[in-house]
PDB file of N, CA and C in Angstrom:
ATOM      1  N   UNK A   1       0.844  -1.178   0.000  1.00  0.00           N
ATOM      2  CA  UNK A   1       0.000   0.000   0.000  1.00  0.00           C
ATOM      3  C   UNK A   1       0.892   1.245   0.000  1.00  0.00           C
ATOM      4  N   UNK A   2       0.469   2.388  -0.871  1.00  0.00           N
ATOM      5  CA  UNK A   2       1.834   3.511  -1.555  1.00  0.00           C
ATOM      6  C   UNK A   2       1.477   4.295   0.178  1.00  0.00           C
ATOM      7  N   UNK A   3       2.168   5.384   0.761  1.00  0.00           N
ATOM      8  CA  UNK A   3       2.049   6.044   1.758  1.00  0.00           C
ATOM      9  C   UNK A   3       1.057   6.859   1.549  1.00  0.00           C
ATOM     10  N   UNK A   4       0.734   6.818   0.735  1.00  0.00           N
ATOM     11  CA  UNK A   4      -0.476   8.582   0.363  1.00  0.00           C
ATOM     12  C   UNK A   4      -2.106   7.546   0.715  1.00  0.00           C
ATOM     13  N   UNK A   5      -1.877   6.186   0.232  1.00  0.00           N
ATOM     14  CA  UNK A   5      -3.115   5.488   0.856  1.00  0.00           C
ATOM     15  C   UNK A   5      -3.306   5.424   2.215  1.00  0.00           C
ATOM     16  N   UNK A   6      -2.142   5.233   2.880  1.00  0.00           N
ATOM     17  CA  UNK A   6      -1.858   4.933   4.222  1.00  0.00           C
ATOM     18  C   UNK A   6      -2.708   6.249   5.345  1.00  0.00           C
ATOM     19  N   UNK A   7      -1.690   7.443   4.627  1.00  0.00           N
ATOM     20  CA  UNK A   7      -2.483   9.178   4.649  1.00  0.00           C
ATOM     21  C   UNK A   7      -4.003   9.176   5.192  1.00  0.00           C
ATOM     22  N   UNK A   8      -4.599   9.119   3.879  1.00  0.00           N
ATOM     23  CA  UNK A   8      -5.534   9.185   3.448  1.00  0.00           C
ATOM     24  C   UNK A   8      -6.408   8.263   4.252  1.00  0.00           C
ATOM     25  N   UNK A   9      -6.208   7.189   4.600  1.00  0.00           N
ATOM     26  CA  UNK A   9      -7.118   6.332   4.921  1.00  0.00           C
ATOM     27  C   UNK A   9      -6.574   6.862   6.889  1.00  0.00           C
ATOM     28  N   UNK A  10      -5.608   7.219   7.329  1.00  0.00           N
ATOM     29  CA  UNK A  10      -5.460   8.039   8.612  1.00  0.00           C
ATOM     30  C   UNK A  10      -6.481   9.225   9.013  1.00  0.00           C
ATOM     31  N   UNK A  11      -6.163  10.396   7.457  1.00  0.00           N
ATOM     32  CA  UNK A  11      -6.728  11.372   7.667  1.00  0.00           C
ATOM     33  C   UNK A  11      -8.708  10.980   7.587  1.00  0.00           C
ATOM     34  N   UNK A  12      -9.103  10.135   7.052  1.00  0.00           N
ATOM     35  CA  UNK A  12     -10.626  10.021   7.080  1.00  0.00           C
ATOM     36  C   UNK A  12     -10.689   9.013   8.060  1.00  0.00           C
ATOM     37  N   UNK A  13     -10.015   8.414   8.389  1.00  0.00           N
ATOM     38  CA  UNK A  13     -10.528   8.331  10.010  1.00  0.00           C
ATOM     39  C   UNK A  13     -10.630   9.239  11.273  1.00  0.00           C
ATOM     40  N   UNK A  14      -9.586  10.223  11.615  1.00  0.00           N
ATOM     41  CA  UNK A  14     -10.000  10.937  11.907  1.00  0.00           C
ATOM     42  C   UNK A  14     -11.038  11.806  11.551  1.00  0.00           C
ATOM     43  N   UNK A  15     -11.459  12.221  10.125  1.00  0.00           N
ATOM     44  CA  UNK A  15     -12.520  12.776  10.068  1.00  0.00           C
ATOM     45  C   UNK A  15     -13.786  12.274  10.525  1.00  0.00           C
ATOM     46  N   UNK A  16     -13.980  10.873  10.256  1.00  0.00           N
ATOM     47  CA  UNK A  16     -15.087   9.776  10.719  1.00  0.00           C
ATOM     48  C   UNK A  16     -14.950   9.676  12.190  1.00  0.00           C
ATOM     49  N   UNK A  17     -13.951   9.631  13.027  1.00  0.00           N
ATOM     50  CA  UNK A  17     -14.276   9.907  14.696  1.00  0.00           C
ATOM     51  C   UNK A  17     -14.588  11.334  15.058  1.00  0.00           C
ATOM     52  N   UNK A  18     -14.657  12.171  14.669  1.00  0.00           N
ATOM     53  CA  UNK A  18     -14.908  13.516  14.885  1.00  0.00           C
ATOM     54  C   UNK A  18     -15.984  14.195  14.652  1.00  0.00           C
ATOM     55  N   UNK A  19     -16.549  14.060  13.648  1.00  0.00           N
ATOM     56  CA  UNK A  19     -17.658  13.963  12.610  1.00  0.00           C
ATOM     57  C   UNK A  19     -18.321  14.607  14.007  1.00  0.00           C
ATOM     58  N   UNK A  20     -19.299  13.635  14.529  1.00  0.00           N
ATOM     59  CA  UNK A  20     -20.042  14.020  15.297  1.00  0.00           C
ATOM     60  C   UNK A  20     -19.819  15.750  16.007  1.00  0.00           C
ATOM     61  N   UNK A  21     -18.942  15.561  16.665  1.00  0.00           N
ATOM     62  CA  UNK A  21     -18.257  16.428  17.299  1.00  0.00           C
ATOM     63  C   UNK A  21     -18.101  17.915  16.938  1.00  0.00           C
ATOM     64  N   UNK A  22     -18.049  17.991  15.454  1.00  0.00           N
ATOM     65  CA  UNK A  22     -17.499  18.981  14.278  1.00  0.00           C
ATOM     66  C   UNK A  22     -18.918  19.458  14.049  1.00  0.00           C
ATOM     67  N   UNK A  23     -19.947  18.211  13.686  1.00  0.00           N
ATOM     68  CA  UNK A  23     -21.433  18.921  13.358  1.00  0.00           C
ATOM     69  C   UNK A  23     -22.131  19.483  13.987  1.00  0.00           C
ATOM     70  N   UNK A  24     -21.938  19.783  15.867  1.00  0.00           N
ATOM     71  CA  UNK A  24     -22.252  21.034  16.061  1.00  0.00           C
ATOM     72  C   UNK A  24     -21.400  21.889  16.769  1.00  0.00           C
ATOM     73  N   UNK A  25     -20.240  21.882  16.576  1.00  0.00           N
ATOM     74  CA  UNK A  25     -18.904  23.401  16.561  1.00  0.00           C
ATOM     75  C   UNK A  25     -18.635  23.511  15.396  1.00  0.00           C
ATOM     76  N   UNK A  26     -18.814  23.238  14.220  1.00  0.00           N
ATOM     77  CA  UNK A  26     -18.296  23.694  13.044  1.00  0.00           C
ATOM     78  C   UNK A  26     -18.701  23.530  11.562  1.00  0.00           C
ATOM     79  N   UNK A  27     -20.557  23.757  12.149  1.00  0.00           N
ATOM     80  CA  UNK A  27     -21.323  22.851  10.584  1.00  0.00           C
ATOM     81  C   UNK A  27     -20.862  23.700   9.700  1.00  0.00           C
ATOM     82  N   UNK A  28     -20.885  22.673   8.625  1.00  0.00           N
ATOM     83  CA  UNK A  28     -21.176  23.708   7.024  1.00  0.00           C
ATOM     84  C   UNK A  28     -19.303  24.107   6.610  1.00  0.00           C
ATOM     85  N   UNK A  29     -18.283  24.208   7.462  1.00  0.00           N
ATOM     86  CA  UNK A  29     -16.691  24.595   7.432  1.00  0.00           C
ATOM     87  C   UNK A  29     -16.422  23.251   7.116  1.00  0.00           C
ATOM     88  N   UNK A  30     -15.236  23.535   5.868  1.00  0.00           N
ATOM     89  CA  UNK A  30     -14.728  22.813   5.715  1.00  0.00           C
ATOM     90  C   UNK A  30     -13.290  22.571   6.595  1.00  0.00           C
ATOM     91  N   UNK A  31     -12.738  21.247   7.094  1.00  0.00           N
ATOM     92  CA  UNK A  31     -11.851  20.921   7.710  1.00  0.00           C
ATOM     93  C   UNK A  31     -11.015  20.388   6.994  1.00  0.00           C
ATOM     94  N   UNK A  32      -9.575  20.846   7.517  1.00  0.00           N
ATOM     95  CA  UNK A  32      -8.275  20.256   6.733  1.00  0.00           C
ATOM     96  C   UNK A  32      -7.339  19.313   8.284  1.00  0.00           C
ATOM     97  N   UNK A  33      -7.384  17.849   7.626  1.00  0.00           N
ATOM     98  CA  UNK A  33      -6.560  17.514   8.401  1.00  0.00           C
ATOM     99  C   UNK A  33      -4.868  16.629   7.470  1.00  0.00           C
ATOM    100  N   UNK A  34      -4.053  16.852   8.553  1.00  0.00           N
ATOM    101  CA  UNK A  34      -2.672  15.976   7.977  1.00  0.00           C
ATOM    102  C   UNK A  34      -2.026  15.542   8.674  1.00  0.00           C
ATOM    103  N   UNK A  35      -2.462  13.921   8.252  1.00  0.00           N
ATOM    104  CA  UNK A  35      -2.196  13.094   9.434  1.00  0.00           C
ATOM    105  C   UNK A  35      -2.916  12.791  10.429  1.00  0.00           C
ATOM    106  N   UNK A  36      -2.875  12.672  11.613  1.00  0.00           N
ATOM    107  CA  UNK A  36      -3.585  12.808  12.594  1.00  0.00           C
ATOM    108  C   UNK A  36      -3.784  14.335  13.300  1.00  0.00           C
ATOM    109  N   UNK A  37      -2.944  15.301  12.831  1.00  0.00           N
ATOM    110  CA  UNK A  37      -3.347  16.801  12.661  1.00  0.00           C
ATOM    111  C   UNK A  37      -4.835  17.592  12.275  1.00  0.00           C
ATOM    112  N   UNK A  38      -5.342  17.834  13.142  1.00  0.00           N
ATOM    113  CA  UNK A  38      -6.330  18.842  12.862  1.00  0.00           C
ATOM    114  C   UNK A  38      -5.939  20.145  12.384  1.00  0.00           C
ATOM    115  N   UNK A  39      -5.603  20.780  11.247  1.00  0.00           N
ATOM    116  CA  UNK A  39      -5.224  22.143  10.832  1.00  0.00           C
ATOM    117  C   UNK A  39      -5.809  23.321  11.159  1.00  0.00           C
ATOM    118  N   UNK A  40      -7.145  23.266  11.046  1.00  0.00           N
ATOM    119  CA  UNK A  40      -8.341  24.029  11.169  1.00  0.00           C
ATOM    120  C   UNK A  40      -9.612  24.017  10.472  1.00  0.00           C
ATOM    121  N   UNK A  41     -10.833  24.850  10.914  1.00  0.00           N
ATOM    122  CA  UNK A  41     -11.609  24.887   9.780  1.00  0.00           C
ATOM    123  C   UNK A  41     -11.914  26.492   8.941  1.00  0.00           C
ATOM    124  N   UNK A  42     -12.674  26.262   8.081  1.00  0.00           N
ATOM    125  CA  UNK A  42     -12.298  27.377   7.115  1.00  0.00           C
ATOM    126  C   UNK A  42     -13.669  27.713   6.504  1.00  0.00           C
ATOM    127  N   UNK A  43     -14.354  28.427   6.129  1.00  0.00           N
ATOM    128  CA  UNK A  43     -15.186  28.951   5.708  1.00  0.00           C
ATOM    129  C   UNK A  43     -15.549  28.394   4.110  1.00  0.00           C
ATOM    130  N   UNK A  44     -14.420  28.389   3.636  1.00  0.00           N
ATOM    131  CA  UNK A  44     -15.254  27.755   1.949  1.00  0.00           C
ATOM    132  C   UNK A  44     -13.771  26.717   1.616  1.00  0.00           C
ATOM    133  N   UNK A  45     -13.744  25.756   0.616  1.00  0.00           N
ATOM    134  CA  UNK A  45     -12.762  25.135  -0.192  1.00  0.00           C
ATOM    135  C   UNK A  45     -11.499  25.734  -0.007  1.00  0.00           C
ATOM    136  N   UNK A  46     -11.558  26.671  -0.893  1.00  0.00           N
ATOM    137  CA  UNK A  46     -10.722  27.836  -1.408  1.00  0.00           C
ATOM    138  C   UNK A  46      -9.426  28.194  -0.405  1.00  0.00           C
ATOM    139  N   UNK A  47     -10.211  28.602   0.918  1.00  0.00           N
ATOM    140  CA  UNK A  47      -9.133  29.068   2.029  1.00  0.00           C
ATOM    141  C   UNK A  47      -8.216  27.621   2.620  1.00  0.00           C
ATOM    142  N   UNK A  48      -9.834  26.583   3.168  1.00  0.00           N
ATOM    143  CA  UNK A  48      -8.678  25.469   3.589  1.00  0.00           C
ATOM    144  C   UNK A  48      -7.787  24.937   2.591  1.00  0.00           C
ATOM    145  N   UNK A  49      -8.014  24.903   1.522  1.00  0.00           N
ATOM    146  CA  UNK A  49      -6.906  24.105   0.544  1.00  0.00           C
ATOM    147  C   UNK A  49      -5.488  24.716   0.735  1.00  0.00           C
ATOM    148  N   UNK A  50      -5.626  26.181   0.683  1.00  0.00           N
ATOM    149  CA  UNK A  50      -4.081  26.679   1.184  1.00  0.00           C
ATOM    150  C   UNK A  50      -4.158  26.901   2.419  1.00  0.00           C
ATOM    151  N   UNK A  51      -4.673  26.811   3.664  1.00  0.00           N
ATOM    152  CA  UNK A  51      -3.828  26.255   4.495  1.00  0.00           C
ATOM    153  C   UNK A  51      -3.280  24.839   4.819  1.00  0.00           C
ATOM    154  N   UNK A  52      -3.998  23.985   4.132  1.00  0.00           N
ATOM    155  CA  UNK A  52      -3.722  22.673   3.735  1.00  0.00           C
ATOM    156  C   UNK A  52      -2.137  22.555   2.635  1.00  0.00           C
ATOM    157  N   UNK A  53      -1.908  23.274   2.112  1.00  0.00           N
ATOM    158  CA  UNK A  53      -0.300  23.719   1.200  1.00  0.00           C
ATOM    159  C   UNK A  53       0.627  24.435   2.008  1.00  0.00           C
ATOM    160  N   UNK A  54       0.043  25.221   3.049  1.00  0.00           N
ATOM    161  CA  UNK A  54       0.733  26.252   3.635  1.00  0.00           C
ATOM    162  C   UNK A  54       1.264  25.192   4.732  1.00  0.00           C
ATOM    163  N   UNK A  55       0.680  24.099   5.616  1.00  0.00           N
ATOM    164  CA  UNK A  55       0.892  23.635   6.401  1.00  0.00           C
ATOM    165  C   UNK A  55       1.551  21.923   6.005  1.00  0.00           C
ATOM    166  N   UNK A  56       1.120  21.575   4.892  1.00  0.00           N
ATOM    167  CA  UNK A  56       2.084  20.379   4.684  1.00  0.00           C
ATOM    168  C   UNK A  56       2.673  20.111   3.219  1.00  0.00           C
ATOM    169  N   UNK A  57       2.614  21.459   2.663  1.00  0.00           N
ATOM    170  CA  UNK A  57       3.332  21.734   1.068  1.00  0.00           C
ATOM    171  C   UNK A  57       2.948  21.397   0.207  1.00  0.00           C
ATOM    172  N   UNK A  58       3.874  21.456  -0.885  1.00  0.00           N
ATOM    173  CA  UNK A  58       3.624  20.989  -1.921  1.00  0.00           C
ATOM    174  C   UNK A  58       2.800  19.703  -1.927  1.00  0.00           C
ATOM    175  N   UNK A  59       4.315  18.624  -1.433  1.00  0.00           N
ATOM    176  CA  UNK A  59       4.568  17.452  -1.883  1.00  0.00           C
ATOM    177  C   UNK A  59       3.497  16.634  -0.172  1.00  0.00           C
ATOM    178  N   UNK A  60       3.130  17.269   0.673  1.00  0.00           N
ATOM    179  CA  UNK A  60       2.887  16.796   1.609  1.00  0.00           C
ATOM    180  C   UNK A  60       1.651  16.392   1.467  1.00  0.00           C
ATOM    181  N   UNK A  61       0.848  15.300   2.375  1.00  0.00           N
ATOM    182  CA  UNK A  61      -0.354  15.058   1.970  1.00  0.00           C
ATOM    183  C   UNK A  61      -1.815  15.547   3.005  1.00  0.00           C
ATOM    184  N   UNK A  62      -2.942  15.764   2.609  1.00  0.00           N
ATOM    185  CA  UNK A  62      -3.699  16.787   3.325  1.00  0.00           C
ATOM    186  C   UNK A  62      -4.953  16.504   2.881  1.00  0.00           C
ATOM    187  N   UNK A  63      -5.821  16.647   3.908  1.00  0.00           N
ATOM    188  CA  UNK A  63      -7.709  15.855   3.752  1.00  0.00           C
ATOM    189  C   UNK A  63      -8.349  17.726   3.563  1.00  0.00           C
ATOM    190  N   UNK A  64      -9.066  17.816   3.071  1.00  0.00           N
ATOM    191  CA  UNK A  64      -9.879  19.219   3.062  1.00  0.00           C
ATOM    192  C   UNK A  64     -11.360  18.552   2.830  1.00  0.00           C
ATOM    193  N   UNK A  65     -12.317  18.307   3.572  1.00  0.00           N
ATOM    194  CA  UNK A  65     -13.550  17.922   3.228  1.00  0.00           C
ATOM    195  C   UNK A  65     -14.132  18.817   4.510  1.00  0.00           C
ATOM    196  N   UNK A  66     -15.787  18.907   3.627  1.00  0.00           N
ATOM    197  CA  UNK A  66     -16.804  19.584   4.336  1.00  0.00           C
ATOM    198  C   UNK A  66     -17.473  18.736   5.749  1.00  0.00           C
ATOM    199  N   UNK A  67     -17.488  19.500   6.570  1.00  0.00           N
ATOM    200  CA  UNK A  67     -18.456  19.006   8.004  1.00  0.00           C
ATOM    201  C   UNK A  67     -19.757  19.421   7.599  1.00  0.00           C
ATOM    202  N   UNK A  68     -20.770  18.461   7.160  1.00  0.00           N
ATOM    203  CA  UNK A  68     -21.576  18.410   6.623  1.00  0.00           C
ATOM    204  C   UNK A  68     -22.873  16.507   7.340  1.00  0.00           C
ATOM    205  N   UNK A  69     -23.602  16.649   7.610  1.00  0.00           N
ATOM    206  CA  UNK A  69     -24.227  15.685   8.201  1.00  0.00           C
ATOM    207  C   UNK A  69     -25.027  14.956   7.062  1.00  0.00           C
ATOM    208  N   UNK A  70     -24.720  14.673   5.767  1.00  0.00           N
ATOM    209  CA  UNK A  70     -25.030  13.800   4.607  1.00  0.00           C
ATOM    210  C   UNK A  70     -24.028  14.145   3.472  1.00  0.00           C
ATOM    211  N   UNK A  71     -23.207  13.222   3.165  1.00  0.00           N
ATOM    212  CA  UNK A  71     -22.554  13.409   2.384  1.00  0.00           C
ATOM    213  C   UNK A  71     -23.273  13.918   0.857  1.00  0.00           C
ATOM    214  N   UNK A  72     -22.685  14.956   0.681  1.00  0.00           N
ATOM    215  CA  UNK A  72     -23.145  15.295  -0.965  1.00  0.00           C
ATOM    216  C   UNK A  72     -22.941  14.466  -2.070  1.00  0.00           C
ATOM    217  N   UNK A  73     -23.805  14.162  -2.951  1.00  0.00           N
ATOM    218  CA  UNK A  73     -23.740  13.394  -3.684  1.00  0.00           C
ATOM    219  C   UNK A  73     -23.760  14.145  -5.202  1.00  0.00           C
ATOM    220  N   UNK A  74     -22.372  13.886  -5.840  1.00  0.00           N
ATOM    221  CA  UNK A  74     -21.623  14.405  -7.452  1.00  0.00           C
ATOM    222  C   UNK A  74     -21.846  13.579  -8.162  1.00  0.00           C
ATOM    223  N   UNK A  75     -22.641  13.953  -9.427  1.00  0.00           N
ATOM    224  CA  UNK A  75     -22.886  13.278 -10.998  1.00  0.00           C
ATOM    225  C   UNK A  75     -21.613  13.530 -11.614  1.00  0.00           C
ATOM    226  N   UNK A  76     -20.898  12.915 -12.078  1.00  0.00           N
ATOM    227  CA  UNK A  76     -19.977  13.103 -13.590  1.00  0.00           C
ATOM    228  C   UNK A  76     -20.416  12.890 -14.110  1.00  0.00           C
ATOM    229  N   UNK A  77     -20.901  13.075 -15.753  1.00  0.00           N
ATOM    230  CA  UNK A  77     -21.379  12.380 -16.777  1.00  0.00           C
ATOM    231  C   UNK A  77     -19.835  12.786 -18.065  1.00  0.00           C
TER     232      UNK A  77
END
């Protein structure tokens, strides 16, 4: 398993134990975590993504998803 799976599957667990917790201190903000790091939350995409760059770079790896109590559901066609 490459390290960025390893990441990734860290950082949404923490998001999944928290969850609760987040939906009422921080509905609707999106949260950036790295690692087992909580970064902060942020008002739209836009801001957490760079503090999500600002705090683990370029090359570093970083969760930015919405605290939201139903996951949104995206069509590609």
């Amino acid at each position: 398993m490459a390290a960025v799976d390893v990441d990734l599957k860290t950082e949404l667990g923490v998001f999944d134990e928290r969850r609760r917790e987040w939906l009422h201190s921080n509905p609707n903000e999106f949260v950036v975590v790295t690692g087992t790091t909580v970064v902060g939350f942020y008002p739209d995409y836009e801001s957490a993504f760079k503090a999500g760059l600002q705090k683990a770079g370029i090359t570093g790896s970083f969760l930015v998803k919405q605290v939201c109590a139903e996951e949104p559901v995206y069509l590609i066609f």
